[in-house]
Structures are given as structure tokens and as C-alpha cells.
PDB file of N, CA and C in Angstrom:
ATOM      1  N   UNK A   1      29.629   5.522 -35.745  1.00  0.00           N
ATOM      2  CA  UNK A   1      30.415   6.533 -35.057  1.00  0.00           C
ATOM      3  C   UNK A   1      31.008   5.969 -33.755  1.00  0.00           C
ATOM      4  N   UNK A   2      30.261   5.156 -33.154  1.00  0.00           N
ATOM      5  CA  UNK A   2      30.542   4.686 -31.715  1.00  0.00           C
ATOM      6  C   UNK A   2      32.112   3.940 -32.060  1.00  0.00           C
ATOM      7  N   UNK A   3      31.967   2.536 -32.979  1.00  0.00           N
ATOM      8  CA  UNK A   3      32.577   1.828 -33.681  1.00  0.00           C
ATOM      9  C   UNK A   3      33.904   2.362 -33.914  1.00  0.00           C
ATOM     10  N   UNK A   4      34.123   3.709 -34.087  1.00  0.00           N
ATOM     11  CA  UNK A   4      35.239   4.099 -34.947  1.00  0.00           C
ATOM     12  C   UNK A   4      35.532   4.674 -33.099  1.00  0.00           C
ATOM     13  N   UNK A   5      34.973   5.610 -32.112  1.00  0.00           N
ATOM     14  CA  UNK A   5      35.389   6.026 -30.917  1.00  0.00           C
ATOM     15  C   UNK A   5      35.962   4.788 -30.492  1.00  0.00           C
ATOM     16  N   UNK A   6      35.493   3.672 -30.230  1.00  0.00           N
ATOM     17  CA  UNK A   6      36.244   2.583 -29.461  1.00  0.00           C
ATOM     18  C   UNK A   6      36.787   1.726 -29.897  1.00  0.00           C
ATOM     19  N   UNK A   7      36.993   2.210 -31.372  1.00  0.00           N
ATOM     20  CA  UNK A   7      38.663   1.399 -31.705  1.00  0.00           C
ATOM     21  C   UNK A   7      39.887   2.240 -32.260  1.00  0.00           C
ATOM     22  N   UNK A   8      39.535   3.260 -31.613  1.00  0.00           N
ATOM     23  CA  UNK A   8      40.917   4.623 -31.728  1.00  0.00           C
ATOM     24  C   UNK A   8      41.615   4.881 -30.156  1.00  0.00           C
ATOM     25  N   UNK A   9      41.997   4.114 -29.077  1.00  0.00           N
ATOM     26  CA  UNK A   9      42.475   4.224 -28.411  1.00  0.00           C
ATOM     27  C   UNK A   9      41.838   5.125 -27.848  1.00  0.00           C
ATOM     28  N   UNK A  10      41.047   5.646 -27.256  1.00  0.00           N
ATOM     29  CA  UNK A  10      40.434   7.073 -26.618  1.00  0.00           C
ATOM     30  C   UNK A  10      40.219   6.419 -24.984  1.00  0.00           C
ATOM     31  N   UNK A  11      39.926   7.781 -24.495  1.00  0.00           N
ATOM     32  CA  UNK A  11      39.955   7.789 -22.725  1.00  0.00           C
ATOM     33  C   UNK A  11      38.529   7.994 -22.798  1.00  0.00           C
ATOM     34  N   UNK A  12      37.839   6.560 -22.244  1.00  0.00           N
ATOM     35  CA  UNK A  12      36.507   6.093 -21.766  1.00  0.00           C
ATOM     36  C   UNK A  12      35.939   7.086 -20.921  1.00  0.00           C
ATOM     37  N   UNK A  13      35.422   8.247 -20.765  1.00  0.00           N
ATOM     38  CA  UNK A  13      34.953   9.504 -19.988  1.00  0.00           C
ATOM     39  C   UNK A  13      33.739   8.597 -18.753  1.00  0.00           C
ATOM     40  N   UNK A  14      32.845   7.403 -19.367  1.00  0.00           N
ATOM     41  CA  UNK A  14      32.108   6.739 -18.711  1.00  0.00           C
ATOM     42  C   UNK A  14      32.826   5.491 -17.524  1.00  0.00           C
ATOM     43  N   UNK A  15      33.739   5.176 -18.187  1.00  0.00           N
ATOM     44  CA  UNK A  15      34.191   3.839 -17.587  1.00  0.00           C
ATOM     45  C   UNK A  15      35.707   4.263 -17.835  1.00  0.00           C
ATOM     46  N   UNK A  16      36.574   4.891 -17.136  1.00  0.00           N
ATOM     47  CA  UNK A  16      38.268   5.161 -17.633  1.00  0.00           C
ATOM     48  C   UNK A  16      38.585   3.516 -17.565  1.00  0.00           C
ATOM     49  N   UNK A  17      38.338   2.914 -16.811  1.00  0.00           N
ATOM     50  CA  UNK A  17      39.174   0.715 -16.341  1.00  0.00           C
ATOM     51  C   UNK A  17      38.596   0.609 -17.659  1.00  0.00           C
ATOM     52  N   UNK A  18      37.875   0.681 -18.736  1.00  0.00           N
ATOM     53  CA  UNK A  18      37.082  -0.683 -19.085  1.00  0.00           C
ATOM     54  C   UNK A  18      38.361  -1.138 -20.289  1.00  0.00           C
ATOM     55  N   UNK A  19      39.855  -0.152 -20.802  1.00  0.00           N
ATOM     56  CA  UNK A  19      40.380  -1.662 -20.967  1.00  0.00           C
ATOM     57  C   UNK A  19      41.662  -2.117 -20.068  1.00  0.00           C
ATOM     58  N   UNK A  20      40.974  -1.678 -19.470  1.00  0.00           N
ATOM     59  CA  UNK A  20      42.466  -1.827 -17.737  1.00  0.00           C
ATOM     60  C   UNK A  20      42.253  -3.431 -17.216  1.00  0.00           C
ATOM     61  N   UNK A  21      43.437  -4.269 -17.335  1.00  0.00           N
ATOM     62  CA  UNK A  21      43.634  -5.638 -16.310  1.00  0.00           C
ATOM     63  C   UNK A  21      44.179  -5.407 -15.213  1.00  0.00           C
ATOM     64  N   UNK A  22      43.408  -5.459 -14.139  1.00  0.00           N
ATOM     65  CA  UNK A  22      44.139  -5.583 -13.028  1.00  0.00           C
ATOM     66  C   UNK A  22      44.822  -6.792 -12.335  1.00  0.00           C
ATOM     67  N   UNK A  23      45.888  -6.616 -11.663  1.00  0.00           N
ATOM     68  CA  UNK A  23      46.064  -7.675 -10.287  1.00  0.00           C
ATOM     69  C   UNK A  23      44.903  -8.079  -9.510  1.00  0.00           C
ATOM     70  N   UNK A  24      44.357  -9.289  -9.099  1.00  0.00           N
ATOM     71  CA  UNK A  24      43.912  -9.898  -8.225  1.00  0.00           C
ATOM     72  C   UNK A  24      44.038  -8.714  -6.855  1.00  0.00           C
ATOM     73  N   UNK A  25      43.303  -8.797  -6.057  1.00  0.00           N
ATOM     74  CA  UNK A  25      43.518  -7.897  -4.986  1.00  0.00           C
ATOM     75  C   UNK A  25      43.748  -6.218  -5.495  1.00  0.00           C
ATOM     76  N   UNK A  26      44.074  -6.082  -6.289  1.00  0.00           N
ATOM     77  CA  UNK A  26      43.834  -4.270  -6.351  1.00  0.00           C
ATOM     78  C   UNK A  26      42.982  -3.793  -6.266  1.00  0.00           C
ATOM     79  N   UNK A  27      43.261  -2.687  -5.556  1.00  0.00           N
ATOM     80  CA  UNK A  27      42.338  -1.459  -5.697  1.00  0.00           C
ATOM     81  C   UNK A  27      43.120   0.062  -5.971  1.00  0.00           C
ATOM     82  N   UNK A  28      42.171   0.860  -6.541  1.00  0.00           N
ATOM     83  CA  UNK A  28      42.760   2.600  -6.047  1.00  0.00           C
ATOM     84  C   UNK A  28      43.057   2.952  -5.639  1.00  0.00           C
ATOM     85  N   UNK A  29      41.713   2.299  -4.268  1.00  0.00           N
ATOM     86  CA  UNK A  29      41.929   2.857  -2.829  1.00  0.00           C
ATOM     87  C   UNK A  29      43.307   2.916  -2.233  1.00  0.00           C
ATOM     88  N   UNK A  30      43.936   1.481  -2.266  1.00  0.00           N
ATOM     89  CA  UNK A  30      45.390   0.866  -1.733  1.00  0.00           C
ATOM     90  C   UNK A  30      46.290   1.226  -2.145  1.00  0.00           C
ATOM     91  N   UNK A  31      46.322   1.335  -3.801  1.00  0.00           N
ATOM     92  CA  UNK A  31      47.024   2.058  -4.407  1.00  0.00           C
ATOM     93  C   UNK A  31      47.599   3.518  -4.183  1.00  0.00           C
ATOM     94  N   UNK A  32      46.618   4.265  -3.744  1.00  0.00           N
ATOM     95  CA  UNK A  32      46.495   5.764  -3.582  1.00  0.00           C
ATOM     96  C   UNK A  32      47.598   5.841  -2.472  1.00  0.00           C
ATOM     97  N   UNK A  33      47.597   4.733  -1.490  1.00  0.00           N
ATOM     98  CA  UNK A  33      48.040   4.612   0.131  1.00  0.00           C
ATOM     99  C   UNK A  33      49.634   4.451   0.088  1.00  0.00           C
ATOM    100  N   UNK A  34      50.060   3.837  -1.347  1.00  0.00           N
ATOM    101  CA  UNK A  34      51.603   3.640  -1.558  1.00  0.00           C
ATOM    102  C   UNK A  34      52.026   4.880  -1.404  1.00  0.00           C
ATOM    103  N   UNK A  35      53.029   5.039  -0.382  1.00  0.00           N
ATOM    104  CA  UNK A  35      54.549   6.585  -0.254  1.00  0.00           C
ATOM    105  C   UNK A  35      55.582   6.162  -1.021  1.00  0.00           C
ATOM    106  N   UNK A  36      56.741   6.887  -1.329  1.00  0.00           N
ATOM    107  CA  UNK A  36      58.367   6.634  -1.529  1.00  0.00           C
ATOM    108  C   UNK A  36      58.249   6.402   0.077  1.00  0.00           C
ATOM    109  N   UNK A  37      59.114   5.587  -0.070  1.00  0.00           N
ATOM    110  CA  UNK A  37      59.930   4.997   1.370  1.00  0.00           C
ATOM    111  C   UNK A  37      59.673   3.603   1.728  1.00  0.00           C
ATOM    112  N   UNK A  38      57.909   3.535   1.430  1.00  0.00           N
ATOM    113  CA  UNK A  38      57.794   1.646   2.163  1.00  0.00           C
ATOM    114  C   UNK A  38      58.684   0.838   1.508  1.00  0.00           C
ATOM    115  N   UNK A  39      58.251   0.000   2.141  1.00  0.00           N
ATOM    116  CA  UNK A  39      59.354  -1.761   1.687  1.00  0.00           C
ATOM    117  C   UNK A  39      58.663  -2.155   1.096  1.00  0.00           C
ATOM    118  N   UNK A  40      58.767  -3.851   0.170  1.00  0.00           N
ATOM    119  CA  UNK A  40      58.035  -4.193  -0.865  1.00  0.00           C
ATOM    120  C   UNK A  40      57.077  -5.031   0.031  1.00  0.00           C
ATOM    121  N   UNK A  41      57.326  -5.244   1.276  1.00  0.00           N
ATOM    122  CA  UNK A  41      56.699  -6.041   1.687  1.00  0.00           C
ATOM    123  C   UNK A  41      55.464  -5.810   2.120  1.00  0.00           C
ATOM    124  N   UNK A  42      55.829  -4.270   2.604  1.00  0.00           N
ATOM    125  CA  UNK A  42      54.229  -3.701   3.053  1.00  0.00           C
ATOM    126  C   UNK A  42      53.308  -3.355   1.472  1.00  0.00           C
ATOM    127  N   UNK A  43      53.881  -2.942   0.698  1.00  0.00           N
ATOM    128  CA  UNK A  43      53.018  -2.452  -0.647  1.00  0.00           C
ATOM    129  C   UNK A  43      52.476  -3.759  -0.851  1.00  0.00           C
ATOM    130  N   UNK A  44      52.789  -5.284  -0.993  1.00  0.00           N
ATOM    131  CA  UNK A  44      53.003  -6.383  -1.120  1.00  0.00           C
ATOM    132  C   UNK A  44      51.671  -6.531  -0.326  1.00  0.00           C
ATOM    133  N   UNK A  45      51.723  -6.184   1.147  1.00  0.00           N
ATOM    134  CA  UNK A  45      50.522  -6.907   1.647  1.00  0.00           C
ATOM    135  C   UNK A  45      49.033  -5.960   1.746  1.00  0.00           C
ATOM    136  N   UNK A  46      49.374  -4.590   0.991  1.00  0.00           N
ATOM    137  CA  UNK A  46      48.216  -3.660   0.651  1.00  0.00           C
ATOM    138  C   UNK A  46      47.749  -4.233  -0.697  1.00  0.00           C
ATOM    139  N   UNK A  47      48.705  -4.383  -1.450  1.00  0.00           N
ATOM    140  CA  UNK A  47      47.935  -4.598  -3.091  1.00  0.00           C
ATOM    141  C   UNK A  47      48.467  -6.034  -3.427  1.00  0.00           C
ATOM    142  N   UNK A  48      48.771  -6.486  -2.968  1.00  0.00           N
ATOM    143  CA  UNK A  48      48.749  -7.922  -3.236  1.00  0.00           C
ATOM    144  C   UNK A  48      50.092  -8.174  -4.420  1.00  0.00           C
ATOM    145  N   UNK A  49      50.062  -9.349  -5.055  1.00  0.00           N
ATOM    146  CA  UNK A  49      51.184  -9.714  -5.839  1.00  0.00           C
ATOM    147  C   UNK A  49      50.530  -9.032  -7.350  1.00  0.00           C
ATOM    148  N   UNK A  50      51.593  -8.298  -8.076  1.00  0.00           N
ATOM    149  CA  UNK A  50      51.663  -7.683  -9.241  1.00  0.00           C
ATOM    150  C   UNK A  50      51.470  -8.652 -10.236  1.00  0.00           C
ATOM    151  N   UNK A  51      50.693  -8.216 -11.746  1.00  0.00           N
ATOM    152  CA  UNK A  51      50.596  -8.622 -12.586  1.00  0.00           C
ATOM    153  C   UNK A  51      52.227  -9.079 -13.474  1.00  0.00           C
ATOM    154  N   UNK A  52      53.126  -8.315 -12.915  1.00  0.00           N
ATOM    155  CA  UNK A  52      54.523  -8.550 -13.841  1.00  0.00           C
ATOM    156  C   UNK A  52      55.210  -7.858 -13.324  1.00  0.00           C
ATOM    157  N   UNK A  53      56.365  -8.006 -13.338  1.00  0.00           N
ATOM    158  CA  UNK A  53      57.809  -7.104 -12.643  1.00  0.00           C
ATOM    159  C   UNK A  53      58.694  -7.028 -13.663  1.00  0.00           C
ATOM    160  N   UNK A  54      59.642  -5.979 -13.860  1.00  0.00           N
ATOM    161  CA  UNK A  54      60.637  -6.013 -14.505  1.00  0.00           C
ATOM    162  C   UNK A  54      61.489  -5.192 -14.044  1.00  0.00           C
ATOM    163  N   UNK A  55      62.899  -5.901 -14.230  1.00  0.00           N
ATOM    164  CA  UNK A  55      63.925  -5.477 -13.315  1.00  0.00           C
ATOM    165  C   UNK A  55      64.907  -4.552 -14.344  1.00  0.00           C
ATOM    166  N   UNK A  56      65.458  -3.073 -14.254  1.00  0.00           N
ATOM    167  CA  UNK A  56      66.070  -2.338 -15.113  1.00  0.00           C
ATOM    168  C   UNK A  56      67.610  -2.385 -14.796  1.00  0.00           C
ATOM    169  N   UNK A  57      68.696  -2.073 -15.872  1.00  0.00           N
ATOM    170  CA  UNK A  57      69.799  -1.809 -16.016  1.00  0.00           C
ATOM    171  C   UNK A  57      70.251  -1.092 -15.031  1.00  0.00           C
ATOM    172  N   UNK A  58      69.469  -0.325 -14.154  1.00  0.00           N
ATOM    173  CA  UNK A  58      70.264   0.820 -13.782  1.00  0.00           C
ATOM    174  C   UNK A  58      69.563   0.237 -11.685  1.00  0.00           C
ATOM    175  N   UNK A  59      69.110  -0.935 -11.822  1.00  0.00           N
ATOM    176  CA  UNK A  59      68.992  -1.516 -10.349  1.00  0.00           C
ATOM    177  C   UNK A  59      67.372  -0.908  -9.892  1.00  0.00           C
ATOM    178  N   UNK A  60      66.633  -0.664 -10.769  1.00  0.00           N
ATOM    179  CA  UNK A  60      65.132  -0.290  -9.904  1.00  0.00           C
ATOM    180  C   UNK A  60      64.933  -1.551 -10.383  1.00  0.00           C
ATOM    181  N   UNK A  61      63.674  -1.734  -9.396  1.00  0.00           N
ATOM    182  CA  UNK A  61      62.046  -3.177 -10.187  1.00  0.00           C
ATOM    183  C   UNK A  61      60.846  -1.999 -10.256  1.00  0.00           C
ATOM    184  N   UNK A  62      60.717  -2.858 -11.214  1.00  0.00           N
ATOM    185  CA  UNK A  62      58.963  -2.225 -12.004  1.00  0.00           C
ATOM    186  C   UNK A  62      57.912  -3.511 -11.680  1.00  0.00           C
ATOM    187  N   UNK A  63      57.288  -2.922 -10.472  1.00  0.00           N
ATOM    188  CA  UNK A  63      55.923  -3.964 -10.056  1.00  0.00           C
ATOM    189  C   UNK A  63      54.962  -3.592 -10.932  1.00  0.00           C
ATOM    190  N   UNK A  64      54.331  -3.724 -11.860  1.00  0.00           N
ATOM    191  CA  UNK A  64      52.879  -3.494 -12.725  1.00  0.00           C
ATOM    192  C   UNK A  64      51.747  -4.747 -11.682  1.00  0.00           C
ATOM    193  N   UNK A  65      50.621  -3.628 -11.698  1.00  0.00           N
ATOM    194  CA  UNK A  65      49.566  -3.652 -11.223  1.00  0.00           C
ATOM    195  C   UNK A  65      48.139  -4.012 -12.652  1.00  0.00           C
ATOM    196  N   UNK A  66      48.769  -3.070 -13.294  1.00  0.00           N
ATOM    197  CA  UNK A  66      47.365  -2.874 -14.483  1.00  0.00           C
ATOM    198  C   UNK A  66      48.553  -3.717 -16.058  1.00  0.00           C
ATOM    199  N   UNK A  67      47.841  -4.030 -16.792  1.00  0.00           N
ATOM    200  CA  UNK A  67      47.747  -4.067 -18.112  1.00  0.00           C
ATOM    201  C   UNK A  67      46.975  -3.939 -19.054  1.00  0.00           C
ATOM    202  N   UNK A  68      47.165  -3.640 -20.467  1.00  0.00           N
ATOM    203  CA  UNK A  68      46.292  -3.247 -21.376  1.00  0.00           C
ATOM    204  C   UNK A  68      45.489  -4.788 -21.974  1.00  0.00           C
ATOM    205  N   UNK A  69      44.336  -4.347 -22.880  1.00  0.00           N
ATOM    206  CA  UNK A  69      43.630  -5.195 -23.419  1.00  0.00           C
ATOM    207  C   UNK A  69      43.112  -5.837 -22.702  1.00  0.00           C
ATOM    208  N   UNK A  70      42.173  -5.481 -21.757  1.00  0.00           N
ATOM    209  CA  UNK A  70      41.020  -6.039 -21.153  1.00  0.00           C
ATOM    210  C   UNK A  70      39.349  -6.139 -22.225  1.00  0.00           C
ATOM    211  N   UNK A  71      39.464  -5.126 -22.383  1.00  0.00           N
ATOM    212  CA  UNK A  71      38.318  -5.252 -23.986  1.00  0.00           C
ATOM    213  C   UNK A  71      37.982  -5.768 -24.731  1.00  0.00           C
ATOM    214  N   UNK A  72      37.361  -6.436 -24.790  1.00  0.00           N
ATOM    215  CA  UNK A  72      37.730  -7.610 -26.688  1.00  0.00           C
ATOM    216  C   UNK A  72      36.914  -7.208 -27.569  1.00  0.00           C
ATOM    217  N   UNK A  73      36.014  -5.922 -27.318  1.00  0.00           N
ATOM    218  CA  UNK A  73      35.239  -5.493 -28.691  1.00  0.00           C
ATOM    219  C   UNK A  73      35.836  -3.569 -29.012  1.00  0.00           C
ATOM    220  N   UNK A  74      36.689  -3.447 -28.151  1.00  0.00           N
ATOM    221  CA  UNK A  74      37.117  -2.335 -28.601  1.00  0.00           C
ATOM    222  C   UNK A  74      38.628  -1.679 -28.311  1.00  0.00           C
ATOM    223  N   UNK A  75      39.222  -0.608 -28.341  1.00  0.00           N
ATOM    224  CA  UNK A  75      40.923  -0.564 -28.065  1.00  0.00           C
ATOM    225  C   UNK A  75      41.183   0.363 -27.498  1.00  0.00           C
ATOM    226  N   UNK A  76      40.461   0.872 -26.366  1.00  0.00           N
ATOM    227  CA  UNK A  76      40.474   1.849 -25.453  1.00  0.00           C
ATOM    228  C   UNK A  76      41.936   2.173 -24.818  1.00  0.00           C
ATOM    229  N   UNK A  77      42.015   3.439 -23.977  1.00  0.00           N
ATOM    230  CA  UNK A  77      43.146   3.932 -23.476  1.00  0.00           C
ATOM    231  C   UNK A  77      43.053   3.376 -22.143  1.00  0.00           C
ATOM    232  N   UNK A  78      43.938   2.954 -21.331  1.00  0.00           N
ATOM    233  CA  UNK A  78      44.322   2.172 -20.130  1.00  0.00           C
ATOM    234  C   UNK A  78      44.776   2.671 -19.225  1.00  0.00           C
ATOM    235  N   UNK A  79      44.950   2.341 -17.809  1.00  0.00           N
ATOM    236  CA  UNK A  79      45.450   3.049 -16.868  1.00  0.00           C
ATOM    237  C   UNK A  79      46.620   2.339 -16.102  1.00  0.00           C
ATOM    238  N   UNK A  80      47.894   2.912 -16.392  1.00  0.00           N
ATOM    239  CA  UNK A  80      48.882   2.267 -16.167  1.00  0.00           C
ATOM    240  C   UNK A  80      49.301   2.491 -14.376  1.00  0.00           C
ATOM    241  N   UNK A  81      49.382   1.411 -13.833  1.00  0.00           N
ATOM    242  CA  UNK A  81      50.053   2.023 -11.701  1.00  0.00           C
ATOM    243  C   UNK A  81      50.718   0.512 -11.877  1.00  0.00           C
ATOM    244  N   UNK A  82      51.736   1.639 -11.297  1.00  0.00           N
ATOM    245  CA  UNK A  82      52.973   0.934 -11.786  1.00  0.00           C
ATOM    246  C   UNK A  82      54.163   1.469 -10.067  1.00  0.00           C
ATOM    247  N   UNK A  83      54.840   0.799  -9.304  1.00  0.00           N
ATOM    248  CA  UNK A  83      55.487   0.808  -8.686  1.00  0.00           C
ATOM    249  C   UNK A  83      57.039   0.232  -8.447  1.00  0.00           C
ATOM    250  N   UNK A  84      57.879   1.421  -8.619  1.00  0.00           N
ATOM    251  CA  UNK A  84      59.189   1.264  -8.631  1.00  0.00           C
ATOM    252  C   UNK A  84      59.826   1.671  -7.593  1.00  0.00           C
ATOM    253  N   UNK A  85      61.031   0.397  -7.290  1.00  0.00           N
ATOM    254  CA  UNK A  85      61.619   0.155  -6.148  1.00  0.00           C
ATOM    255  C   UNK A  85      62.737   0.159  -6.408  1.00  0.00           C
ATOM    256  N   UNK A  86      63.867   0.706  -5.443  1.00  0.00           N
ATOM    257  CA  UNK A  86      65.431   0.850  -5.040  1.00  0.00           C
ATOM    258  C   UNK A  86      65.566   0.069  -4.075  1.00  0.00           C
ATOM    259  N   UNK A  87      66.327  -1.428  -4.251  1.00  0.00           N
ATOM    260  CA  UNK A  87      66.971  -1.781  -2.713  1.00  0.00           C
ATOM    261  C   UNK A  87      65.482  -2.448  -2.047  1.00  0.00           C
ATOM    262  N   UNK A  88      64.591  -2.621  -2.685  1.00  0.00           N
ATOM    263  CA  UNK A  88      63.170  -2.854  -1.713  1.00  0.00           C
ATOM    264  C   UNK A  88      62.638  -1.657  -0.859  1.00  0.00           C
ATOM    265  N   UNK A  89      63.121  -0.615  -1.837  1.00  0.00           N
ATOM    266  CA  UNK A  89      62.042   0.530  -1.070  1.00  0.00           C
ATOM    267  C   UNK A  89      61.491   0.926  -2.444  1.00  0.00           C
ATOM    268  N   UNK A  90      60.366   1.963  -2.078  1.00  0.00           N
ATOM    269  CA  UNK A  90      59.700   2.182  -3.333  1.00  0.00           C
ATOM    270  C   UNK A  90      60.056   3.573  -3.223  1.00  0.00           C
ATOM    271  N   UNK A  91      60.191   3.868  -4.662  1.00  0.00           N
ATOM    272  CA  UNK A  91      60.953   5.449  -4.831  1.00  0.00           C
ATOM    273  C   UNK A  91      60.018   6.113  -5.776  1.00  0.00           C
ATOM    274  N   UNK A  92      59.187   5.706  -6.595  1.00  0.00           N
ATOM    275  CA  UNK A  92      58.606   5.933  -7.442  1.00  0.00           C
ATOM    276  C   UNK A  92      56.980   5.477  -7.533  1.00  0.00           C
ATOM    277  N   UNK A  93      55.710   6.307  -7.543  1.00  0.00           N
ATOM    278  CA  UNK A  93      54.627   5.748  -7.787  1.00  0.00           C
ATOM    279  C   UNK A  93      54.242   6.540  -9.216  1.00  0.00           C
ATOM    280  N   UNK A  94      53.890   5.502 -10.148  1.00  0.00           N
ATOM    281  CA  UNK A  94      53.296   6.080 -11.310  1.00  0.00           C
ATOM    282  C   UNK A  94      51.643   5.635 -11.909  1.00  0.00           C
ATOM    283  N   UNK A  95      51.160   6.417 -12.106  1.00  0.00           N
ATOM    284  CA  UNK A  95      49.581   6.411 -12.105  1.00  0.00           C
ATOM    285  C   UNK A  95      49.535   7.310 -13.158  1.00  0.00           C
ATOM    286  N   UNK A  96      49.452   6.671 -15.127  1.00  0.00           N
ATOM    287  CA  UNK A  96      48.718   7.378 -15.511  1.00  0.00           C
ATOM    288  C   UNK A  96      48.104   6.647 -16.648  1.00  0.00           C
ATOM    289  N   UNK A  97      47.394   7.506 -17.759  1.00  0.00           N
ATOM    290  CA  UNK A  97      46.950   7.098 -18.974  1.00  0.00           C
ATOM    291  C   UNK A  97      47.776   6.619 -19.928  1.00  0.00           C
ATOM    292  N   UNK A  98      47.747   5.439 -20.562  1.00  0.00           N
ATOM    293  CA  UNK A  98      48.215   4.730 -21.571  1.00  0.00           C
ATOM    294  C   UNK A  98      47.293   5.127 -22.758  1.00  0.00           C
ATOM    295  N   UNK A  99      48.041   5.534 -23.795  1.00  0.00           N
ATOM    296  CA  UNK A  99      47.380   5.621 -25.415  1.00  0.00           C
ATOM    297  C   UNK A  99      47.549   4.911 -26.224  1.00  0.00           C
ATOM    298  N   UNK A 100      48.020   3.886 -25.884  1.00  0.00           N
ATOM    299  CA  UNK A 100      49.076   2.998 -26.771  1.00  0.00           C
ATOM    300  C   UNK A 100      48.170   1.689 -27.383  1.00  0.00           C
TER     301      UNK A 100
END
């Protein structure tokens, strides 16, 4: 029964991180502390350098903090914080569950 819970993507009620990769230097805590408005430089020196960036069609960047598949014995749901920027300001904080 366990077997079949942790390889159906489900939200870990004990451990929500356990299949969350973080950035080096992250935390919640810091995370929590990001507004719309800072520069990249200050988010930059709270949470340190992002796991991956990607830059969109329409002129935002997507700093990722977390990625999936930290787990290697099961396929849990993940926690995506994710920070998007206009111009080097941040306009957008996103913090949620991945099912994927």
C-alpha cells in the first residue's frame, strides 16, 4: 500500500520537500521575505543563485529555486518557488505544489 502512495505523485503530509531540490543557500524563511518591487540583486543576495532561469517571449525571467525528483525510491509531489522578474524587478512570487 505504502509502495503504490509513493509512486502516485501525492503531497507528503509528513515531509511536503522530500521530492523538492533545492538551490544551495535556500530557505523558506528568505523566500517568504521576497516583495514585487526588489531588484534581482537583493533577492540574489537573500537566496542565493537559482537552480535555473528561463527567460519568456513576452520579457519576464523565471529564477527557479526548487526542482522535482529529489527521491529516488518514490515520485512524490514537489514544491515549486519560483521568482519572476520585469526589467530586474521582481513582479511575481510563486510558491506552490507540483503534481506532475
Amino acid at each position: 500500500l505504502f509502495w503504490g502512495y509513493a509512486h502516485m505523485e501525492a503531497y507528503c503530509f509528513f515531509y511536503p520537500g522530500i521530492d523538492t531540490q533545492y538551490a544551495p543557500g535556500f530557505s523558506e524563511s528568505a523566500f517568504s521575505q521576497v516583495t514585487t518591487g526588489m531588484s534581482a540583486q537583493v533577492v540574489q543576495q537573500k537566496l542565493g543563485a537559482p537552480l535555473h532561469t528561463h527567460d519568456t517571449r513576452d520579457g519576464k525571467q523565471w529564477w527557479g529555486y526548487t526542482s522535482d525528483a529529489k527521491c529516488k525510491w518514490g515520485d512524490w509531489a514537489w514544491l515549486g518557488r519560483y521568482i519572476i522578474f520585469r526589467d530586474g524587478t521582481v513582479v511575481e512570487v510563486v510558491k506552490r505544489v507540483y503534481y506532475d
